[in-house]
Protein backbone atom coordinates (compact mmCIF):
# COMPACT_ATOMS: atom_id res chain seq x y z
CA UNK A 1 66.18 -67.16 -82.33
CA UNK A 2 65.27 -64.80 -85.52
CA UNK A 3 64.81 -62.24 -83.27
CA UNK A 4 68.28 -62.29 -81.86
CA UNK A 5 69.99 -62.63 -85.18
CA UNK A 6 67.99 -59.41 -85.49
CA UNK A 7 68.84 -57.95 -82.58
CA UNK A 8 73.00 -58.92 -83.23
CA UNK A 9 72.93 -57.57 -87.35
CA UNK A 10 70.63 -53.82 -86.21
CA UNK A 11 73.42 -53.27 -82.80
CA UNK A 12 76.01 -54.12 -86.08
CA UNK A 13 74.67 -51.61 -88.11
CA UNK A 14 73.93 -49.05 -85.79
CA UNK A 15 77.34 -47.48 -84.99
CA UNK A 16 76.33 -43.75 -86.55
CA UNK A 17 72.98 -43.71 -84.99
CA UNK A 18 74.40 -44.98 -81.26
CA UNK A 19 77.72 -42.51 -81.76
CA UNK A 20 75.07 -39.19 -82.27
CA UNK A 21 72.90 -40.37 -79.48
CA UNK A 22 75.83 -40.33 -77.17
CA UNK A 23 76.52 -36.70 -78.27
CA UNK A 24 73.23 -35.77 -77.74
CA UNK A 25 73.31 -37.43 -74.14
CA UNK A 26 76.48 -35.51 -73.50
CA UNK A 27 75.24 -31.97 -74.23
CA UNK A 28 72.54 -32.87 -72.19
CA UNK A 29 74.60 -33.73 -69.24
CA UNK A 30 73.71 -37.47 -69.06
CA UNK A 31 76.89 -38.55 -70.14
CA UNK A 32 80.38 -37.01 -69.43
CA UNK A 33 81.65 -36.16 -72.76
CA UNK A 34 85.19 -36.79 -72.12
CA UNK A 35 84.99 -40.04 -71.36
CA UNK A 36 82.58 -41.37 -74.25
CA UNK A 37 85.41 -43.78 -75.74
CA UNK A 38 84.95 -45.48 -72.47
CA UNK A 39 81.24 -46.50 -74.37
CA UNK A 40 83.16 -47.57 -77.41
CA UNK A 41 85.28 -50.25 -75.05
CA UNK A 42 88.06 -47.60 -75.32
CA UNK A 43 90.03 -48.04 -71.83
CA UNK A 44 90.87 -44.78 -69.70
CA UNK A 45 92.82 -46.29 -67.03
CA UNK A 46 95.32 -48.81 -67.09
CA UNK A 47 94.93 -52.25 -66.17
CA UNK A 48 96.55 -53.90 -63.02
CA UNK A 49 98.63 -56.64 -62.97
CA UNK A 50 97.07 -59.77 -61.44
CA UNK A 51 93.51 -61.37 -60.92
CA UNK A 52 90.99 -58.76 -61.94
CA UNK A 53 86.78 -59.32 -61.88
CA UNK A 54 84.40 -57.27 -63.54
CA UNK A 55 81.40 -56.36 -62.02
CA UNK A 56 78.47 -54.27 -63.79
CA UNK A 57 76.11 -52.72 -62.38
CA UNK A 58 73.56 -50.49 -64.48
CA UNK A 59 72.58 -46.89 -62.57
CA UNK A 60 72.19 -45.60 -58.84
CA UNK A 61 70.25 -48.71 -57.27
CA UNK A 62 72.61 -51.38 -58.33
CA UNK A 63 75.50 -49.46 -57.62
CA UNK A 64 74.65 -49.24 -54.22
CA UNK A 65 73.71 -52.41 -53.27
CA UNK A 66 76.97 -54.30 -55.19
CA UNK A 67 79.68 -51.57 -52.70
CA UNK A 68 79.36 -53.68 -50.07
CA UNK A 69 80.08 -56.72 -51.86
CA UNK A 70 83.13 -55.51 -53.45
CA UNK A 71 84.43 -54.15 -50.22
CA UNK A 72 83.73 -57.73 -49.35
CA UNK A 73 85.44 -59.07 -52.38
CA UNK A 74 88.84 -57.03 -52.26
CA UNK A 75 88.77 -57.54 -47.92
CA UNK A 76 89.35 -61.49 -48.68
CA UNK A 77 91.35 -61.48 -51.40
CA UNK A 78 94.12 -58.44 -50.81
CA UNK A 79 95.41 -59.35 -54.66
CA UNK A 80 92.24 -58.86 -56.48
CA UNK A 81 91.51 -56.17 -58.80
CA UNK A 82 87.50 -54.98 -59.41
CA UNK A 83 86.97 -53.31 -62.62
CA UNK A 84 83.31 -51.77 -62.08
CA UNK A 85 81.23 -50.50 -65.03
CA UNK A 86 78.26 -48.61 -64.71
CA UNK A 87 75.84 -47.06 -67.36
CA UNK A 88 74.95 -43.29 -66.01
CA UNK A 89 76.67 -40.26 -64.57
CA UNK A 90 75.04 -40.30 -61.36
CA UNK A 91 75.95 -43.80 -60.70
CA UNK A 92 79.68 -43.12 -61.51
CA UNK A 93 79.74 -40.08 -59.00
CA UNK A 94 78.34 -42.17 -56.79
CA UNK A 95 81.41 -44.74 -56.98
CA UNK A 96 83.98 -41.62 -57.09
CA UNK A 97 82.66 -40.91 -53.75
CA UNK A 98 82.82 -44.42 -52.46
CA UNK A 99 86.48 -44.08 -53.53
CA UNK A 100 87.52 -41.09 -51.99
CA UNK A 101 85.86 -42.73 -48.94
CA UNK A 102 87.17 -45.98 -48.42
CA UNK A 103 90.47 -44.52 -49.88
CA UNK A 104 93.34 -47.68 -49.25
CA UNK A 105 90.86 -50.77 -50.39
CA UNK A 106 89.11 -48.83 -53.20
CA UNK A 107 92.67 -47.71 -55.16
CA UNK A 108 92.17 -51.39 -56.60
CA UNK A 109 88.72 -50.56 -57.34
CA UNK A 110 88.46 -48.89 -61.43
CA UNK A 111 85.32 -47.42 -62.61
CA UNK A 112 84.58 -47.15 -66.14
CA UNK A 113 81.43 -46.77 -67.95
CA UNK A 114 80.15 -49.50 -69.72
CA UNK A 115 80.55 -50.31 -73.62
CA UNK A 116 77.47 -50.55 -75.68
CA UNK A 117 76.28 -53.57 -76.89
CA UNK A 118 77.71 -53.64 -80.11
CA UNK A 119 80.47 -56.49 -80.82
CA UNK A 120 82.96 -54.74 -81.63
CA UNK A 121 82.82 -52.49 -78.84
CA UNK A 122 82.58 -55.08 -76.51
CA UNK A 123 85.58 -57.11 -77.66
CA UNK A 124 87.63 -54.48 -77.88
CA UNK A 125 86.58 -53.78 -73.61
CA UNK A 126 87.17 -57.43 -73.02
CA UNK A 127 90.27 -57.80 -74.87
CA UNK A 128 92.13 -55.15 -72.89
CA UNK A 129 91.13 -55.82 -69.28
CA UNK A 130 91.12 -59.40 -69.64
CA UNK A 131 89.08 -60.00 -66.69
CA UNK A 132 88.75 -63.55 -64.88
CA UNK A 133 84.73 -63.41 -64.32
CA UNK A 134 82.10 -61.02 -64.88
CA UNK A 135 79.51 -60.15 -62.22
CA UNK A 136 76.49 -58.41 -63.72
CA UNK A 137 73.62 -56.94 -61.43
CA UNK A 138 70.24 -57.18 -61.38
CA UNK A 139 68.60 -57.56 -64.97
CA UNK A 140 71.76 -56.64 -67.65
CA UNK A 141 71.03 -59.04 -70.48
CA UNK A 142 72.69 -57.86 -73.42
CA UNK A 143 73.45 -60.38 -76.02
CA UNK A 144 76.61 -58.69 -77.52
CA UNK A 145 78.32 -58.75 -73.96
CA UNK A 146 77.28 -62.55 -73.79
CA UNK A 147 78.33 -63.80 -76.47
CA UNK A 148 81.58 -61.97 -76.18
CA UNK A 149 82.02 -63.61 -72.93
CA UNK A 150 81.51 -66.63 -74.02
CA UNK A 151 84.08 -66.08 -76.99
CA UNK A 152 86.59 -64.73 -74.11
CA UNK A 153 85.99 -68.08 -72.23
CA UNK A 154 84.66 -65.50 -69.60
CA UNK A 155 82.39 -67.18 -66.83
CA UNK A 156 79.28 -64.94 -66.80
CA UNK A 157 77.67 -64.66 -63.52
CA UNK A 158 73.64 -63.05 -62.58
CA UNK A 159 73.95 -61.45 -59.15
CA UNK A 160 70.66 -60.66 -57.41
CA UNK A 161 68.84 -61.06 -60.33
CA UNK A 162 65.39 -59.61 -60.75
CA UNK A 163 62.85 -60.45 -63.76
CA UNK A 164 60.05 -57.71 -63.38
CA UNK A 165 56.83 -58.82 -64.74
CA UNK A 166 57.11 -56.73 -68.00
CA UNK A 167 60.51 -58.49 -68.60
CA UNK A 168 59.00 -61.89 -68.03
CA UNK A 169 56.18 -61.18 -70.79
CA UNK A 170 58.93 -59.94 -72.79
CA UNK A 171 61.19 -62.79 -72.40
CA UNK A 172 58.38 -65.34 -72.54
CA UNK A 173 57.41 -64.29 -75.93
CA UNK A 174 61.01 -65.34 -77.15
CA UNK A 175 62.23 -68.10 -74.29
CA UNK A 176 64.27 -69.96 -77.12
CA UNK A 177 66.41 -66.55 -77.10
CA UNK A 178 66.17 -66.16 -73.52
CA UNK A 179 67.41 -69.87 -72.53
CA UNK A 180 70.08 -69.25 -75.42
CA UNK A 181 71.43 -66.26 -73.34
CA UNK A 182 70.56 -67.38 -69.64
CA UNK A 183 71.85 -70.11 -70.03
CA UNK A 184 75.47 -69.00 -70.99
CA UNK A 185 75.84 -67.83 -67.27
CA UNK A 186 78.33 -69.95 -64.87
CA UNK A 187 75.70 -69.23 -61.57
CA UNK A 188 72.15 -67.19 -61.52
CA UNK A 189 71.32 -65.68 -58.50
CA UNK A 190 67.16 -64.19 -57.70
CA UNK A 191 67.05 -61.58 -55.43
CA UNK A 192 63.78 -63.04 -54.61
CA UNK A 193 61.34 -66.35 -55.17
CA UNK A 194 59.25 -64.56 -57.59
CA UNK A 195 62.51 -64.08 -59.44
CA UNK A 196 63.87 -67.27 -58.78
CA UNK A 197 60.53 -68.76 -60.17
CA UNK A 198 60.30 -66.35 -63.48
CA UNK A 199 63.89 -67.51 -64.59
CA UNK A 200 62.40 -71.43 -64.01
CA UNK A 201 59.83 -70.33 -66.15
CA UNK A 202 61.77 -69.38 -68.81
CA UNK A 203 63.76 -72.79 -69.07
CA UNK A 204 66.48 -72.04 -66.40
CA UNK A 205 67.54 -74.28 -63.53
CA UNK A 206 70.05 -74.16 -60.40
CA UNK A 207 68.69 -70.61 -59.47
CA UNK A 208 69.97 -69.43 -56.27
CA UNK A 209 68.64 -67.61 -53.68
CA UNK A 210 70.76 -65.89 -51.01
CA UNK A 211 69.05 -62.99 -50.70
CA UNK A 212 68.46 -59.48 -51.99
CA UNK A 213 71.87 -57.50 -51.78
CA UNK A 214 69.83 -54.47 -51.70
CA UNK A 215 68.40 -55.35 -48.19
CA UNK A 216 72.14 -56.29 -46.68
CA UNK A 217 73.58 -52.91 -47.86
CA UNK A 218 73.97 -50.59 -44.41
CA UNK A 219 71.71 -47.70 -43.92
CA UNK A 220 72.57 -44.38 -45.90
CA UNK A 221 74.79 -42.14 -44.48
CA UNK A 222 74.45 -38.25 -43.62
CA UNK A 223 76.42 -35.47 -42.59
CA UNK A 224 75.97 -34.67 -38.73
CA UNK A 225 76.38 -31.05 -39.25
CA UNK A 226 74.26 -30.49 -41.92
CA UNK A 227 71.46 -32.53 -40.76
CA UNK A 228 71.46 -30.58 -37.36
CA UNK A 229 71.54 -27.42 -39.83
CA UNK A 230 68.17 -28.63 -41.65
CA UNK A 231 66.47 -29.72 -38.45
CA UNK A 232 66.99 -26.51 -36.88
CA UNK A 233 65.96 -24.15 -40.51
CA UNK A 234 62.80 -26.93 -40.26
CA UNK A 235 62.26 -26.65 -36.60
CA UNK A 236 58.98 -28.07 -35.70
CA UNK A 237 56.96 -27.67 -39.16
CA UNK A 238 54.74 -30.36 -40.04
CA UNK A 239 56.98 -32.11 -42.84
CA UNK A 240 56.75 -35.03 -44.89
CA UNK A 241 59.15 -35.94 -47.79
CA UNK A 242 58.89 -37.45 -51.66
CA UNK A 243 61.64 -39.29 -52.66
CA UNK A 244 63.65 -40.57 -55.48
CA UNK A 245 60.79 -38.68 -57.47
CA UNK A 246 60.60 -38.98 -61.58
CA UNK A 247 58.82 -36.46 -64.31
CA UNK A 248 55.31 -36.59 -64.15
CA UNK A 249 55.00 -36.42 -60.37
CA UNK A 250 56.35 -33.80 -59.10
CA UNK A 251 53.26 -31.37 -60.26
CA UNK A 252 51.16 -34.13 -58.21
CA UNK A 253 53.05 -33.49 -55.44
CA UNK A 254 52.35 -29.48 -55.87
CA UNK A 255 48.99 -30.30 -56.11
CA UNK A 256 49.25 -32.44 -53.13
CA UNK A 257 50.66 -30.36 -50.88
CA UNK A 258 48.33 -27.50 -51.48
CA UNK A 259 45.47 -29.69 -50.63
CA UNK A 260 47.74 -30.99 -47.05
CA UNK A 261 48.29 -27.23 -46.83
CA UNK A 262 44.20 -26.67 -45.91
CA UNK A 263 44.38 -28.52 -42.87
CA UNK A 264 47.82 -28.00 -41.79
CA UNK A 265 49.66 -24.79 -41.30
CA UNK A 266 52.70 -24.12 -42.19
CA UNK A 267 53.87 -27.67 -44.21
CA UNK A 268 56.89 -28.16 -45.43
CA UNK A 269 57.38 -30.58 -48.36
CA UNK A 270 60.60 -31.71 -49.50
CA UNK A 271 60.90 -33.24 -52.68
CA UNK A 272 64.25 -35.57 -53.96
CA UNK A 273 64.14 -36.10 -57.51
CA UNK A 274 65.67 -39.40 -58.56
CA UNK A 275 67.90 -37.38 -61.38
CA UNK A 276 69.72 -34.15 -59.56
CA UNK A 277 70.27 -32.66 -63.01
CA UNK A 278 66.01 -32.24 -63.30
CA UNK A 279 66.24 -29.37 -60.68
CA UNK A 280 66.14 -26.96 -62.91
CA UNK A 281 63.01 -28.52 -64.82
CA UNK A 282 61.07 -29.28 -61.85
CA UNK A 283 61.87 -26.09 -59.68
CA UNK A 284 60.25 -24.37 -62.69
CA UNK A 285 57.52 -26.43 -63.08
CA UNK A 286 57.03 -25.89 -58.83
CA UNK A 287 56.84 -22.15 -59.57
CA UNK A 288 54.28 -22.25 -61.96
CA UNK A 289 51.71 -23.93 -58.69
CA UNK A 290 52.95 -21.19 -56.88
CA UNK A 291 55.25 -23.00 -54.91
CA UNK A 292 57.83 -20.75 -52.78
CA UNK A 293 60.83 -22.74 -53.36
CA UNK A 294 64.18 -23.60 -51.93
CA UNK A 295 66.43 -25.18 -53.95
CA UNK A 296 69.26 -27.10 -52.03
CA UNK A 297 72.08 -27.79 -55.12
CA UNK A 298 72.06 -22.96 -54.82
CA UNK A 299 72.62 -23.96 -51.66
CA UNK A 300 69.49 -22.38 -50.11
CA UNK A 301 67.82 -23.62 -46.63
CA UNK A 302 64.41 -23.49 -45.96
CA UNK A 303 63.01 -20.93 -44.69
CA UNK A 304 59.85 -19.97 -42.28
CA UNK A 305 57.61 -19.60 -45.80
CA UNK A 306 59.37 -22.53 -47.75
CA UNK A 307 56.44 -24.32 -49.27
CA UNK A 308 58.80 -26.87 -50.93
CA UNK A 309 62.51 -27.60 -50.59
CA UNK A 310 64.11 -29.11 -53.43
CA UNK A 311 67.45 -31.62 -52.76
CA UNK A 312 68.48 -31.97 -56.11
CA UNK A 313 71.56 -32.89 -54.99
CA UNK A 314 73.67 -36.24 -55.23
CA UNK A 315 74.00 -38.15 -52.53
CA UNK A 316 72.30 -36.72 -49.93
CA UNK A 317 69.40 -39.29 -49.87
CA UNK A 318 70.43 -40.79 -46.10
CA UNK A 319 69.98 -37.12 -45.50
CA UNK A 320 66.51 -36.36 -46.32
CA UNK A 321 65.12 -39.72 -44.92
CA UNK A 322 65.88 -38.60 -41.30
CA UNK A 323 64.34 -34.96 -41.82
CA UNK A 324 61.00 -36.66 -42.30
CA UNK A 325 59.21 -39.22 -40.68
CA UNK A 326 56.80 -39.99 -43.48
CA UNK A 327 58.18 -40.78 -46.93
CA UNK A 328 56.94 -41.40 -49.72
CA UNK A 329 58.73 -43.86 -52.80
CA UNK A 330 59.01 -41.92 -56.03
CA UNK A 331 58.27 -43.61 -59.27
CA UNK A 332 55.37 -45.03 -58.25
CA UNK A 333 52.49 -42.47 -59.02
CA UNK A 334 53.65 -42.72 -63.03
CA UNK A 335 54.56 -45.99 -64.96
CA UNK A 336 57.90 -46.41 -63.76
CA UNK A 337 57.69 -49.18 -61.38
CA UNK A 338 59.02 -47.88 -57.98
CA UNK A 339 62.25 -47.07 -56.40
CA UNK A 340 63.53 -49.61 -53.24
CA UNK A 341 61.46 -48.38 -49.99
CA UNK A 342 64.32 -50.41 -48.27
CA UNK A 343 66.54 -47.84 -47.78
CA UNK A 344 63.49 -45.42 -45.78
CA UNK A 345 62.15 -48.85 -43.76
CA UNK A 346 65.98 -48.88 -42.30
CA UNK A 347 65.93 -45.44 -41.56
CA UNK A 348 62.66 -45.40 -39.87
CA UNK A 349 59.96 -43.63 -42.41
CA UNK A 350 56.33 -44.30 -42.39
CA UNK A 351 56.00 -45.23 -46.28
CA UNK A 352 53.86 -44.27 -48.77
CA UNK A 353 53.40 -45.51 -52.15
CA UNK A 354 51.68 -45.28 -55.71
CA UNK A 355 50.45 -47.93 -57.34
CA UNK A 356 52.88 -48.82 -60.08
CA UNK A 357 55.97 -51.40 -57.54
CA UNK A 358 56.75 -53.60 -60.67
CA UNK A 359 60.24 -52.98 -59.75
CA UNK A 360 59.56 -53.81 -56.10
CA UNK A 361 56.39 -55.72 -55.94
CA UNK A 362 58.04 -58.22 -53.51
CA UNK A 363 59.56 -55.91 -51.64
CA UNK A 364 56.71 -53.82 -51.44
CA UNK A 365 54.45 -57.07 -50.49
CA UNK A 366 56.36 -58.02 -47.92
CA UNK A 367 56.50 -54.34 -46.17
CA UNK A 368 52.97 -53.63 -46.37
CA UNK A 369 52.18 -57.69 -44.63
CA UNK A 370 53.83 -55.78 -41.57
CA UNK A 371 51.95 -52.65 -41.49
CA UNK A 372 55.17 -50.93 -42.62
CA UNK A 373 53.43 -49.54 -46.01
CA UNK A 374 50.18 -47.67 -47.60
CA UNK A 375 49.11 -47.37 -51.05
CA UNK A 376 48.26 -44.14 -52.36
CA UNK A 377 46.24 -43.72 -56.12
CA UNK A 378 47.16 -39.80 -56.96
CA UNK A 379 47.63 -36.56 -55.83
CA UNK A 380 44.00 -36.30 -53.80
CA UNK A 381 45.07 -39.82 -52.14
CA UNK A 382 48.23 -39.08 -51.43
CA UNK A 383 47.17 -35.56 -49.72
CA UNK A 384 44.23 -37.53 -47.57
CA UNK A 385 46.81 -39.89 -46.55
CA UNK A 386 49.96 -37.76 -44.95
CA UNK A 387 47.13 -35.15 -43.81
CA UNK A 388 45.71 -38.38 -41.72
CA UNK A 389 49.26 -39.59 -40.79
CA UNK A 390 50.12 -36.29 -39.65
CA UNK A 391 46.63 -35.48 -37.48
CA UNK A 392 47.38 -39.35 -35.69
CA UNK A 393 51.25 -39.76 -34.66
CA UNK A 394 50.85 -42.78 -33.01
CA UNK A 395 50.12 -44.19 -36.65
CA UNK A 396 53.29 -42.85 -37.62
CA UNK A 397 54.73 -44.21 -34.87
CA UNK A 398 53.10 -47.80 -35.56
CA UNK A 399 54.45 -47.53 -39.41
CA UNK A 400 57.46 -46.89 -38.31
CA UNK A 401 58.36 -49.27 -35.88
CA UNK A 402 56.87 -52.02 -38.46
CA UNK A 403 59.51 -50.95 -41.01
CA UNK A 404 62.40 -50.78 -38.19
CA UNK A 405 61.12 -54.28 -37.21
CA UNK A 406 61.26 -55.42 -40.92
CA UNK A 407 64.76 -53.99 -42.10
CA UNK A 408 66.15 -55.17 -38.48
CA UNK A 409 64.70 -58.99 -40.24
CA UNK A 410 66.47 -58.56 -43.35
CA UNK A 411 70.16 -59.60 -43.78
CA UNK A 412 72.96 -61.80 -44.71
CA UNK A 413 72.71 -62.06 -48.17
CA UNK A 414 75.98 -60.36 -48.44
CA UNK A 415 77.79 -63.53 -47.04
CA UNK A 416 75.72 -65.82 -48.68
CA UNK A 417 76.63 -64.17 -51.73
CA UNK A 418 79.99 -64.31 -50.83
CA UNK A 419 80.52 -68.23 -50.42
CA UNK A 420 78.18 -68.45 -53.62
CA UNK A 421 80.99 -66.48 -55.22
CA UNK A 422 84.55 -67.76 -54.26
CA UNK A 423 84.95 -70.25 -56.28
CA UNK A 424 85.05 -67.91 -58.97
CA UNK A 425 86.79 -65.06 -56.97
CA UNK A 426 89.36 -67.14 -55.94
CA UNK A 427 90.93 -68.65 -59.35
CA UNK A 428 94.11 -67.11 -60.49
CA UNK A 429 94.31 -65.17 -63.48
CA UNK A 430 97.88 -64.72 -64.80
CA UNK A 431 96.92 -61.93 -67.12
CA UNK A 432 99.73 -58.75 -67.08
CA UNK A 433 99.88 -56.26 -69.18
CA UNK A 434 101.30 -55.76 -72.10
């Protein structure tokens, strides 16, 4: 427990040093500067009258998987208010666009950006939206934020909760803190067994398992038009795609595709870096292998000697999943620990992947049981296997039908989740403002 009396007096302490990192975040574009009193708990919107949850959800992945829910959420209970906080920019345009799609349910959904975890900051948040329960996603543990809960008489609840193995040794070298904290929350929910069995581990009981929200969310969307633009600049160039890519890999991929680029005329790589606001960076980086580039967010289309075309764009994921049949996860060729390969099993890729999945292990388990999956070292690796997938189609073909088979499996946990959840959905808060 030293360590968290640590933890509680340095987040105290560090007001000056957090305030100039925010700055710093904003001139580089990874925060929007004129909302960084939203990180201070300072409100930007007003809050509704009437029951109002909070629901967190840290960046891109847990933003998309927690939509549905909430869509859910505000469908059954036409009174409810969701107040959803998220921690980067790209996750917040993401739930803008969500917005401006859904249009009549989402007007009671708010987005604001999260407070840090300094008490004061928090409390000030809490005190003004006065929310009924908070639903956090995933693996948000920050001490502040529970204990200010817990001061707020605030029933704290884990959805789809997912201890990575790093975490676990983390949290196993100070499980007195880690029950302390855990066990402040109302309901814990595992997005998985291994989960389910790391929280045990750590002192925690009543886990539940419904599911993993991330593998009930519907299949990524794309524009008609524009995807019968790409296929047609593409035509019938041998193509493969890297996706949700992070720094440190995209020169591998270069590298990779000049070596796919011996045996096989005329390839087309297309590269989606996790971060849009990279393009820049990497597209610079691409030049220097002597890549010919496109770059989609200058709204350029591939053309007949595009080595590489860049979609450093927002959104547009759903998009570049159906203009290749073999995909591989970004994230996993550097110590990251993988992006979901989920969301290219529903959309029918053959899937490739490096060898760091911490963040997916089960997931990635699972998918490669069926034959949906194949593990790739580096660069040379990676080139020997898309230059083998794409000399034997009827391997694609077997890859993909495995991952349609397995994402056609996979379902439900959205209800599940649902019923887990009413109880605490469902109590009236008589809040109004003031």
């Amino acid at each position: 427990m030293a360590v968290l009396r640590l933890y509680l007096c340095f987040a105290f302490l560090a007001a000056p040093f957090l305030r100039f990192q925010l700055r710093q975040r904003a001139e580089a574009g990874r925060e929007e500067a004129h909302r960084l009193h939203e990180r201070f708990g300072q409100a930007s919107q007003r809050r509704p009258t009437g029951p109002l949850i909070w629901v967190h959800a840290a960046s891109v992945g847990e933003t998309n998987s927690v939509l549905p829910l909430i869509d859910d959420m505000l469908a059954a209970q036409t009174d409810l208010q969701i107040l959803l906080t998220t921690g980067t920019v790209t996750s917040a345009q993401i739930v803008a666009a969500h917005q401006t799609r859904q249009k009549n349910a989402t007007r009671r959904l708010i987005h604001q950006y999260a407070p840090l975890d300094r008490r004061p900051w928090v409390m000030r948040f809490l005190a003004y939206w006065r929310p009924q329960a908070a639903l956090w996603v995933e693996s948000e543990i920050w001490p502040n934020m529970i204990l200010a809960c817990e001061a707020h008489g605030l029933r704290l609840i884990m959805l789809n909760g997912r201890i990575s193995p790093r975490s676990f040794k983390r949290w196993k070298r100070f499980d007195k803190a880690a029950q302390f904290l855990l066990g402040k929350f109302a309901l814990l929910t595992a997005q998985d067994d291994m989960s389910a069995q790391r929280l045990r581990a750590l002192g925690l009981s009543e886990i539940a398992t419904p599911g993993n929200l991330k593998l009930d969310a519907p299949p990524l969307m794309a524009d008609a038009a524009q995807l019968a633009e790409l296929q047609n600049a593409i035509g019938q160039r041998p193509c493969w795609l890297a996706a949700s890519t992070h720094p440190g890999e995209e020169e591998q991929l270069a590298i990779a595709h000049q070596m796919i680029g011996e045996t096989s005329d005329n390839l087309l790589t297309i590269i989606v870096p996790r971060h849009p606001n990279r393009g820049a960076a990497i597209a610079d980086a691409l030049h220097k292998h002597g890549m010919k580039l496109a770059q989609r967010s200058k709204g350029e289309m591939p053309a007949a000697d595009t080595d590489i075309y860049l979609m450093d764009t927002l959104g547009e994921m759903g998009l570049a999943y159906r203009l290749a049949n073999i995909a591989f996860i970004g994230g996993t060729l550097v110590p990251h620990g993988g992006q979901n390969p989920f969301e290219a099993a529903q959309l029918e890729c053959a899937i490739l992947h490096g060898p760091h999945i911490a963040n997916f292990e089960s997931l990635f388990a699972d998918m490669a049981s069926k034959g949906a999956t194949a593990e790739v070292t580096d660069a040379a690796t990676l080139a020997t296997q898309v230059t083998a997938l794409l000399n034997t189609p009827a391997t694609i073909e077997q890859m993909q039908n495995a991952a349609k088979d397995y994402s056609a499996s996979m379902g439900g946990a959205r209800a599940r989740m649902s019923a887990l959840l009413q109880p605490f959905i469902t109590a009236r808060d008589e809040a109004q403002n003031g």
